[in-house]
N, C-alpha and C. Protein backbone atom coordinates (compact mmCIF):
# COMPACT_ATOMS: atom_id res chain seq x y z
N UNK A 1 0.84 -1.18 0.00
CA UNK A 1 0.00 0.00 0.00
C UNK A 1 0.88 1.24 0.00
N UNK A 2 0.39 2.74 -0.55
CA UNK A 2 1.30 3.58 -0.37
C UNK A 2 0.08 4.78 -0.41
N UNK A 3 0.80 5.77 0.84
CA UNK A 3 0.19 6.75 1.28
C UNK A 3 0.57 7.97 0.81
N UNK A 4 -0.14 8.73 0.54
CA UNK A 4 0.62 10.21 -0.30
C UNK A 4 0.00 11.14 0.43
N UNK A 5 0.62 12.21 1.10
CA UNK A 5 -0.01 13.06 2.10
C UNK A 5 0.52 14.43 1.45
N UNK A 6 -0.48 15.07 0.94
CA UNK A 6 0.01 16.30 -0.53
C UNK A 6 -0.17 17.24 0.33
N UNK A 7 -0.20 18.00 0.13
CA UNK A 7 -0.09 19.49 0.68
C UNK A 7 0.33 20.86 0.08
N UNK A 8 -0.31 21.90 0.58
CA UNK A 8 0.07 23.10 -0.17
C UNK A 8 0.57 24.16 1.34
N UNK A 9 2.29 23.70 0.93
CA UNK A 9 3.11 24.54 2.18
C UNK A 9 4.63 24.41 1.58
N UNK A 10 5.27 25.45 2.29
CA UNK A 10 6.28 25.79 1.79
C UNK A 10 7.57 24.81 2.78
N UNK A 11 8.53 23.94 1.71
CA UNK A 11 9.17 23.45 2.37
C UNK A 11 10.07 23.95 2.90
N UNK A 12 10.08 23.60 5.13
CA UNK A 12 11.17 24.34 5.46
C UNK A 12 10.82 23.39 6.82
N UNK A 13 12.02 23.57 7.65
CA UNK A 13 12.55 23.25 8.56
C UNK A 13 11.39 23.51 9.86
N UNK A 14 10.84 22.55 10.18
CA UNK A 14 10.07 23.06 11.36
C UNK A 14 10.82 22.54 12.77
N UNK A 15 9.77 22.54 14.01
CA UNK A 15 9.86 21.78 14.87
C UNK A 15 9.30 20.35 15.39
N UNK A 16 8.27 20.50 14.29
CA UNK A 16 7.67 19.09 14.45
C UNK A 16 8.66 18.21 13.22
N UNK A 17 9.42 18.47 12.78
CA UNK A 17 10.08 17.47 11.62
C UNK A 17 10.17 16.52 12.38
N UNK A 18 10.92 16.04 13.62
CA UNK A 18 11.16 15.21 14.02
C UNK A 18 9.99 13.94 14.23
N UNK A 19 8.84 15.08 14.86
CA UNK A 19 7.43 13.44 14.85
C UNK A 19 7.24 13.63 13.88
N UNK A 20 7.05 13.98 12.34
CA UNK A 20 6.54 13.73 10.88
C UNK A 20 7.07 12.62 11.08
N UNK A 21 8.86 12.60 11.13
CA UNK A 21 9.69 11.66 10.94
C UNK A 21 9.40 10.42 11.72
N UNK A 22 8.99 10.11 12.83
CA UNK A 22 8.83 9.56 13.68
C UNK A 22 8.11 8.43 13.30
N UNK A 23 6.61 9.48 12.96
CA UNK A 23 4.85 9.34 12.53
C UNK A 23 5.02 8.02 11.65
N UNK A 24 5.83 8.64 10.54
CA UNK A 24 6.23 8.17 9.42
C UNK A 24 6.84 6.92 9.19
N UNK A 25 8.29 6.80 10.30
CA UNK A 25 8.42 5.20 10.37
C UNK A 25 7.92 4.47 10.65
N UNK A 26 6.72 4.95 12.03
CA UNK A 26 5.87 3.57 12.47
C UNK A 26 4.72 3.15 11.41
N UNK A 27 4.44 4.54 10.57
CA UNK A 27 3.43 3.57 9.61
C UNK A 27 4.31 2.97 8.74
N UNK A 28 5.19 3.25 7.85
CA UNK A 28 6.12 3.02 7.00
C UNK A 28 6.38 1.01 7.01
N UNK A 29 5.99 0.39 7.91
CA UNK A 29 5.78 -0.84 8.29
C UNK A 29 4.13 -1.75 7.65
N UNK A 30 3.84 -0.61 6.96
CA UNK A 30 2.17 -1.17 6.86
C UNK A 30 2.39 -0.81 5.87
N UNK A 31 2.87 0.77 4.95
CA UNK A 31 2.87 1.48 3.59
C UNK A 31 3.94 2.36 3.73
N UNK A 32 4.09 2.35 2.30
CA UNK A 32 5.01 2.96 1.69
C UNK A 32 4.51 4.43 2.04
N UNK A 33 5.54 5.30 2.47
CA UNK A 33 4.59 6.58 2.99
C UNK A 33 5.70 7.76 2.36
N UNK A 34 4.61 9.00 1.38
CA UNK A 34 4.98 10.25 0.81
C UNK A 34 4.55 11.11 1.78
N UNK A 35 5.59 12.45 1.50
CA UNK A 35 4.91 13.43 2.10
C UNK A 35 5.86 14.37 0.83
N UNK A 36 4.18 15.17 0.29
CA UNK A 36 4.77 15.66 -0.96
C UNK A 36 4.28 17.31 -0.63
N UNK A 37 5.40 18.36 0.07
CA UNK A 37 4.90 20.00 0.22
C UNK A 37 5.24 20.66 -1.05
N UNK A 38 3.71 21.20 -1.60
CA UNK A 38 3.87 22.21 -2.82
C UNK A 38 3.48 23.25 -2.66
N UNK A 39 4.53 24.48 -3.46
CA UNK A 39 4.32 26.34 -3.42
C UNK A 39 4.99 26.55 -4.19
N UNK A 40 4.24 26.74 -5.37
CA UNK A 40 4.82 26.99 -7.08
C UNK A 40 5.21 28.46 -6.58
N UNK A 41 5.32 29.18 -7.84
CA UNK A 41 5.25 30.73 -7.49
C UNK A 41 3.86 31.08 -7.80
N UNK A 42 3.21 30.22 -8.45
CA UNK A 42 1.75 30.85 -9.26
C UNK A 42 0.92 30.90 -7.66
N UNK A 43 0.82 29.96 -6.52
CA UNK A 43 0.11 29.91 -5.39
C UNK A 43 0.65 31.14 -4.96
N UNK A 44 1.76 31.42 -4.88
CA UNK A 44 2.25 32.57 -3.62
C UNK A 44 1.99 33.79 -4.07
N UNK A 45 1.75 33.99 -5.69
CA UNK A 45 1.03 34.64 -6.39
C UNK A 45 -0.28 35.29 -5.85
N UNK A 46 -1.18 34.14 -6.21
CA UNK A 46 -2.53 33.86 -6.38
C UNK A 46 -2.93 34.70 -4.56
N UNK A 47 -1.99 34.38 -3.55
CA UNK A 47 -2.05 35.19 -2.02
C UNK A 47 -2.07 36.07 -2.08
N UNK A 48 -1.61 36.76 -3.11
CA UNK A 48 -1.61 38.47 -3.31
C UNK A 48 -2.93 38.94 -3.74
N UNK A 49 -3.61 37.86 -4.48
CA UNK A 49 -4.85 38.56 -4.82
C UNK A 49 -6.22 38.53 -4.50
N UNK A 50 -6.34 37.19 -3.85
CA UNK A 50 -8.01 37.20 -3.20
C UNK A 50 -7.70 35.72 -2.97
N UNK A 51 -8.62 35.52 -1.64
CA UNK A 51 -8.58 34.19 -1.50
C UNK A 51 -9.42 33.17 -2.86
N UNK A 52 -10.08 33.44 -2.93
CA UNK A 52 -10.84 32.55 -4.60
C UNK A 52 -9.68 32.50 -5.91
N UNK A 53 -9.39 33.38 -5.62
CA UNK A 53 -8.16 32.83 -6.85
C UNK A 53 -6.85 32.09 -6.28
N UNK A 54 -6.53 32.30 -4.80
CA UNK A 54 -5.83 31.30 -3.79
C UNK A 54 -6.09 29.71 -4.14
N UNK A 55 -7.42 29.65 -3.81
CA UNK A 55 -8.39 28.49 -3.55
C UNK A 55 -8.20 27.67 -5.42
N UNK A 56 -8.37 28.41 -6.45
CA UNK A 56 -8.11 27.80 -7.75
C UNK A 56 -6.47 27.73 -8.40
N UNK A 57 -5.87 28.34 -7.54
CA UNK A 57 -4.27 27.93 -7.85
C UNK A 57 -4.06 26.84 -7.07
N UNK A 58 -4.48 26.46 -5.76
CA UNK A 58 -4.71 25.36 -5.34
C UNK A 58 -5.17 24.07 -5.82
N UNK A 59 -6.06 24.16 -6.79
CA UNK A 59 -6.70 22.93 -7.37
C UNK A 59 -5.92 22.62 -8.43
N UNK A 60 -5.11 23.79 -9.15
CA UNK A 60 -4.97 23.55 -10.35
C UNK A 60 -3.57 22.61 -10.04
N UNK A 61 -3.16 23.32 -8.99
CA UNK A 61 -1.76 22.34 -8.52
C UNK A 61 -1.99 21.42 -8.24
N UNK A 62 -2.93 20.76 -7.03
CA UNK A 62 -3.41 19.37 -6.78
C UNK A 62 -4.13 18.55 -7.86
N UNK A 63 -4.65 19.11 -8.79
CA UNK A 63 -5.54 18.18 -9.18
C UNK A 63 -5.11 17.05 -9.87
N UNK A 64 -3.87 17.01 -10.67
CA UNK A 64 -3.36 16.07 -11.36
C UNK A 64 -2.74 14.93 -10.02
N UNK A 65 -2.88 15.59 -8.79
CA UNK A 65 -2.36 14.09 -7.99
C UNK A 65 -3.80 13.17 -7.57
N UNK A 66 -4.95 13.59 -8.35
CA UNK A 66 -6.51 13.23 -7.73
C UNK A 66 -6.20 12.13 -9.14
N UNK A 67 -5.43 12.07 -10.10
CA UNK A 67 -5.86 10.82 -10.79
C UNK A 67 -5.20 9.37 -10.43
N UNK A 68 -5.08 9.33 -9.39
CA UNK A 68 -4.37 7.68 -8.83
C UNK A 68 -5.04 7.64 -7.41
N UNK A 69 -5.61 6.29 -6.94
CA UNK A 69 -5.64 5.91 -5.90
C UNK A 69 -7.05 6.78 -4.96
N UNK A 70 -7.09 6.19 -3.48
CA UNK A 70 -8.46 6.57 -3.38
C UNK A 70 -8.10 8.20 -2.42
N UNK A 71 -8.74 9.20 -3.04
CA UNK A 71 -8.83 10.72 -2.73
C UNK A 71 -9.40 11.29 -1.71
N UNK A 72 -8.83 11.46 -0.62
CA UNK A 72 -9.24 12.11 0.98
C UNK A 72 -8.69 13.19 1.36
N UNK A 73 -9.80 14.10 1.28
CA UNK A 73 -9.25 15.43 1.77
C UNK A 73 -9.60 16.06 2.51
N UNK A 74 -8.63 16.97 3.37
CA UNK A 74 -8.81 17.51 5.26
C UNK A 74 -9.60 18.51 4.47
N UNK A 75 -10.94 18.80 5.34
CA UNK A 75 -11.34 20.33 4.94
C UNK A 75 -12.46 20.53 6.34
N UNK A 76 -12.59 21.53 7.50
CA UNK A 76 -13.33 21.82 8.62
C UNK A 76 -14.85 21.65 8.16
N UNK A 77 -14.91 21.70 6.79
CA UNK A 77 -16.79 21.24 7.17
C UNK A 77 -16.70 19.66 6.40
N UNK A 78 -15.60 19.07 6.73
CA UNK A 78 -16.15 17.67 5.92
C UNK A 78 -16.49 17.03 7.41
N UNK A 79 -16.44 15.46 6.91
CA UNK A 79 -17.67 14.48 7.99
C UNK A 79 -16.32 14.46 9.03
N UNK A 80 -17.02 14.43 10.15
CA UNK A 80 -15.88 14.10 11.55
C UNK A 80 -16.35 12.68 11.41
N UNK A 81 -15.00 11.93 11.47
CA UNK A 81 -15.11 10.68 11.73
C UNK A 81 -14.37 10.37 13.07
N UNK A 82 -14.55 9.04 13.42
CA UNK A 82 -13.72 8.24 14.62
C UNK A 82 -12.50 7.55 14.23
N UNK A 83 -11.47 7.31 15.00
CA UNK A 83 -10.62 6.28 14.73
C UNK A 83 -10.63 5.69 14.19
N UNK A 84 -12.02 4.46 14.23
CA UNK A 84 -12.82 3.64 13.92
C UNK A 84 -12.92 3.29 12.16
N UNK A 85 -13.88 4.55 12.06
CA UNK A 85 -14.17 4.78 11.07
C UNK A 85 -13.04 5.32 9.73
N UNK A 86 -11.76 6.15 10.48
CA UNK A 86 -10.81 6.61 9.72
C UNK A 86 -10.16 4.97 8.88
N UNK A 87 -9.89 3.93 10.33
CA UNK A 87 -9.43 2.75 9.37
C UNK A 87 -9.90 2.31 8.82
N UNK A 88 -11.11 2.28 8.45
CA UNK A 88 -12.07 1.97 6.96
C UNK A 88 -11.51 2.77 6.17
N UNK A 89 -11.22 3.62 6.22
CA UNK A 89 -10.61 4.42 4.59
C UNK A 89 -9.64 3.83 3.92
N UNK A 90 -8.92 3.26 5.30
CA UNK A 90 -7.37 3.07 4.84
C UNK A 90 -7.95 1.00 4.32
N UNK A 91 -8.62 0.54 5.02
CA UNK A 91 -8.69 -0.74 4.88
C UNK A 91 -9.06 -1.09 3.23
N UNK A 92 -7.87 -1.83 2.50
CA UNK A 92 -8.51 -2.69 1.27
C UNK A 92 -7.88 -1.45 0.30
N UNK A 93 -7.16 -1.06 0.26
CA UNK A 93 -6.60 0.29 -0.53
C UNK A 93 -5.38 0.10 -1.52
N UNK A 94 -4.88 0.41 -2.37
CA UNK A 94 -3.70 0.53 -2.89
C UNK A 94 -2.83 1.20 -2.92
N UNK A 95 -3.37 2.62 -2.90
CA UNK A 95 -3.02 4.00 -2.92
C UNK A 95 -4.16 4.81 -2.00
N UNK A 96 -3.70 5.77 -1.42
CA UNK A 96 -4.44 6.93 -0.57
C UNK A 96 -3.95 7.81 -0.93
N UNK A 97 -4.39 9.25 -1.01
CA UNK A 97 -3.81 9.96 -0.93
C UNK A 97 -4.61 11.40 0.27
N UNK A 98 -4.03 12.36 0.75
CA UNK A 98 -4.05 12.81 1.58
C UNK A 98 -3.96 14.01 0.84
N UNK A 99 -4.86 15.41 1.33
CA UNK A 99 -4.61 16.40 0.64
C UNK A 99 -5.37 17.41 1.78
N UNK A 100 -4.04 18.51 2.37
CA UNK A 100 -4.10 19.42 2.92
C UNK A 100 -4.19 20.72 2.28
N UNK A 101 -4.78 21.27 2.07
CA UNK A 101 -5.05 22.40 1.42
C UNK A 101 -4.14 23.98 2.30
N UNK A 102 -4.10 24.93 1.15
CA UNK A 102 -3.58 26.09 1.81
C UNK A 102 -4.04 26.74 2.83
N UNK A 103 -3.92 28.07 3.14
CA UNK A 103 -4.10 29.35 4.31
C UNK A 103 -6.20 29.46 3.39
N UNK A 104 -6.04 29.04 2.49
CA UNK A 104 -7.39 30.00 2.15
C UNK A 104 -8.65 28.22 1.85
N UNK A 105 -7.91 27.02 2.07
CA UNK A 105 -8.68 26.06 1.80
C UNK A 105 -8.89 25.77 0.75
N UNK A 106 -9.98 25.04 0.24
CA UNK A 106 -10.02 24.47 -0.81
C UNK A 106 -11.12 24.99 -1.56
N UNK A 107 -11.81 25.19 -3.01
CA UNK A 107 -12.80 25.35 -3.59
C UNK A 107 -13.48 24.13 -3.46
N UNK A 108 -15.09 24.52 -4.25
CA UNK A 108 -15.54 23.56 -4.04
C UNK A 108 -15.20 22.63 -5.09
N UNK A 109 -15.36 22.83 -6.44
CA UNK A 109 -14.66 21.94 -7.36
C UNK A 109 -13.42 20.76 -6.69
N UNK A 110 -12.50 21.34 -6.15
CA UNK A 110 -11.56 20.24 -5.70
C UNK A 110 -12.85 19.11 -4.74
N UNK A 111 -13.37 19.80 -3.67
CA UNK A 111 -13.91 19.26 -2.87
C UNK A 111 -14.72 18.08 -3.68
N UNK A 112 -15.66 18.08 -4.71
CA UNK A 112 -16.38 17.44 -5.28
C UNK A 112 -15.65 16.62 -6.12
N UNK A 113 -14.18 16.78 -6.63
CA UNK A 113 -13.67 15.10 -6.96
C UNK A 113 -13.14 14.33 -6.16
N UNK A 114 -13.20 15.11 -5.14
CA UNK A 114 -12.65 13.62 -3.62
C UNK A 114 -13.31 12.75 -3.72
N UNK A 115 -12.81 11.43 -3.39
CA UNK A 115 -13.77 10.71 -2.88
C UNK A 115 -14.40 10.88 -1.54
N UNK A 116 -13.76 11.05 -0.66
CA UNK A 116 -14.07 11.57 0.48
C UNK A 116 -13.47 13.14 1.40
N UNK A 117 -14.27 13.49 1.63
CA UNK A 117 -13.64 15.06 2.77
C UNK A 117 -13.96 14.97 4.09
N UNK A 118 -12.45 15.08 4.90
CA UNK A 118 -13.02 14.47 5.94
C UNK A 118 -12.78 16.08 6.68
N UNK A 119 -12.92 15.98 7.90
CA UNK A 119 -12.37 17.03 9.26
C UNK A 119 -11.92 16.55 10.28
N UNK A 120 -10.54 17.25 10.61
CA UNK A 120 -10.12 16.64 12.13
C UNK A 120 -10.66 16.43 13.01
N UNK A 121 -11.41 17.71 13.23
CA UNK A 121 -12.36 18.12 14.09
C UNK A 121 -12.56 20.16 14.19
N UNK A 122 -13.01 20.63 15.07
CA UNK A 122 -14.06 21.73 15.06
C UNK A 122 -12.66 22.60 15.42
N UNK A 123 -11.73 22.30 15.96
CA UNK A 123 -11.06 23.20 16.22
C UNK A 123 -10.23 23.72 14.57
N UNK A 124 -9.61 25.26 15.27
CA UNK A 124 -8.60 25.58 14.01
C UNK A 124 -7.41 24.94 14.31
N UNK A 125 -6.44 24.56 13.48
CA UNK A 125 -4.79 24.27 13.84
C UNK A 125 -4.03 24.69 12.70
N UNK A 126 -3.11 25.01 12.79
CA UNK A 126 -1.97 25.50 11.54
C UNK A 126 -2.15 23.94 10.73
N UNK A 127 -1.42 24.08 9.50
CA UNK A 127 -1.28 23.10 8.62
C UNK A 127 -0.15 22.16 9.46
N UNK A 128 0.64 22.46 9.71
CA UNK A 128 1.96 21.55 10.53
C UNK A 128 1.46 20.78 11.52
N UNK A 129 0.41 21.15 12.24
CA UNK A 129 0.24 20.38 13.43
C UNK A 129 -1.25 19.71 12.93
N UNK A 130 -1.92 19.94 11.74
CA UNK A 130 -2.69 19.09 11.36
C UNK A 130 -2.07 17.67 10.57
N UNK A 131 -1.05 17.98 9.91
CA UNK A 131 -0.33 17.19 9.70
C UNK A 131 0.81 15.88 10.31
N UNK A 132 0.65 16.43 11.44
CA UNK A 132 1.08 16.12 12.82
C UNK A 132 -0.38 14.76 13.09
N UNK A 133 -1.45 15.41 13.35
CA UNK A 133 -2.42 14.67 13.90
C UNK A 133 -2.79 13.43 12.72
N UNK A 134 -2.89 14.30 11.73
CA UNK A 134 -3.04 13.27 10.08
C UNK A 134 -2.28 11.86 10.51
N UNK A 135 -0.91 11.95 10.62
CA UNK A 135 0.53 10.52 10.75
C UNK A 135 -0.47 10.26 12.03
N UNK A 136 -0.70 10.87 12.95
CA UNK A 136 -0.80 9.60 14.07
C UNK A 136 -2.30 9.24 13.49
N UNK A 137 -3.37 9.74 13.32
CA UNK A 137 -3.99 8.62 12.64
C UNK A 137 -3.69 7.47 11.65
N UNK A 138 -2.72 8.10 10.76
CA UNK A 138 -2.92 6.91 10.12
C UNK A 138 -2.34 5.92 11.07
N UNK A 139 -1.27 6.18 11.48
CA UNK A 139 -0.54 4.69 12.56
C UNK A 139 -1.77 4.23 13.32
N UNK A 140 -2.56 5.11 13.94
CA UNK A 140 -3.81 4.46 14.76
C UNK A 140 -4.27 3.65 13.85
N UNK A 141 -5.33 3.99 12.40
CA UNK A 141 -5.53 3.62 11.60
C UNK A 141 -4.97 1.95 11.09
N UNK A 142 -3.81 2.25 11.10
CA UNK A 142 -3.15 0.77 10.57
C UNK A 142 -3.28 -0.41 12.12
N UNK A 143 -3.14 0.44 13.38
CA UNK A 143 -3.06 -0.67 14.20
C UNK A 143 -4.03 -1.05 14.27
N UNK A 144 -5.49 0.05 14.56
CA UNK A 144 -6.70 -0.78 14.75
C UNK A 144 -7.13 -1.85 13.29
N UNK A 145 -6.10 -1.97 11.85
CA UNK A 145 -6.14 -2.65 11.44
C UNK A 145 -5.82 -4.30 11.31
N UNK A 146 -4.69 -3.81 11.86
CA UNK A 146 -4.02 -5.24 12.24
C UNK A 146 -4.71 -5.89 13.82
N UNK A 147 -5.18 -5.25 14.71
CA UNK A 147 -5.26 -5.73 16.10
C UNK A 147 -3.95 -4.93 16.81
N UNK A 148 -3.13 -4.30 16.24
CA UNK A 148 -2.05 -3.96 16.97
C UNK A 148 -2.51 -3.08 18.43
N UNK A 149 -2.32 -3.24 19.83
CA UNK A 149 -2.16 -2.78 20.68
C UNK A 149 -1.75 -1.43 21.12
N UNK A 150 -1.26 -0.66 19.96
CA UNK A 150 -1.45 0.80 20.14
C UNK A 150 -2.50 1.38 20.15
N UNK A 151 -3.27 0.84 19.90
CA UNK A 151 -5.02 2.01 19.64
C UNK A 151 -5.29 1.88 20.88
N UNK A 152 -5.47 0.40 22.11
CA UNK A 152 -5.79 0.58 23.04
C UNK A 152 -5.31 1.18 24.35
């Protein structure tokens, strides 16, 4: 299986690198795991001028990674799911892919070729530390797949 966790952020040195890294080996045992950060110049652009044209430099960048594998994307009004329910996404899969959207979110067009849109939950969080929460689900995800003893 292989996980692709896309994103629209600028690559740089944080403080959470270390648990991405972490996140990453313990699933890395179940799937092959990407973490792919994109910021053309056309997005950092598109910030200068209104969020709606933000929101469609966004799609236009992601959209060519929506043709492989099954399409899940973070957005605050998609369905809150459980643990539970998150490892059904992942269960029976080939490819996943993961798609964090910018400072201004996503249009709806992107939203409507997902297969699914999910939400962390109700709170706000920067992109880094949603990304943060993203890896430990999936590791939750994979254990409550296997029976593994971390979920409990």
């Amino acid at each position: 299986m292989k996980i692709n966790i896309i994103s629209i952020a600028k690559k740089e040195k944080t403080i959470y690198d270390p648990l991405y890294k972490e996140l990453t080996k313990m699933s890395s045992r179940f799937a092959k795991m990407q973490d792919v950060e994109l910021f053309p110049k056309n997005v950092a652009k598109a910030h200068t001028i209104s969020p709606q044209v933000s929101q469609e430099a966004y799609t236009n960048v992601l959209e060519p990674y929506l043709k492989s594998g099954f399409n899940i994307t973070l957005h605050p009004d998609g369905k809150l799911i459980d643990s539970f329910e998150f490892s059904k996404l992942l269960n029976d899969k080939m490819s996943v892919n993961f798609f964090i959207g910018g400072a201004y979110g996503f249009d709806d067009t992107f939203l409507e070729k997902s297969d699914v849109v999910i939400s962390l939950g109700k709170l706000t969080m920067s992109h880094k530390i949603a990304k943060v929460v993203l890896l430990e689900q999936i590791y939750r995800g994979f254990s409550i797949l296997s029976n593994h003893p971390y979920h409990k």
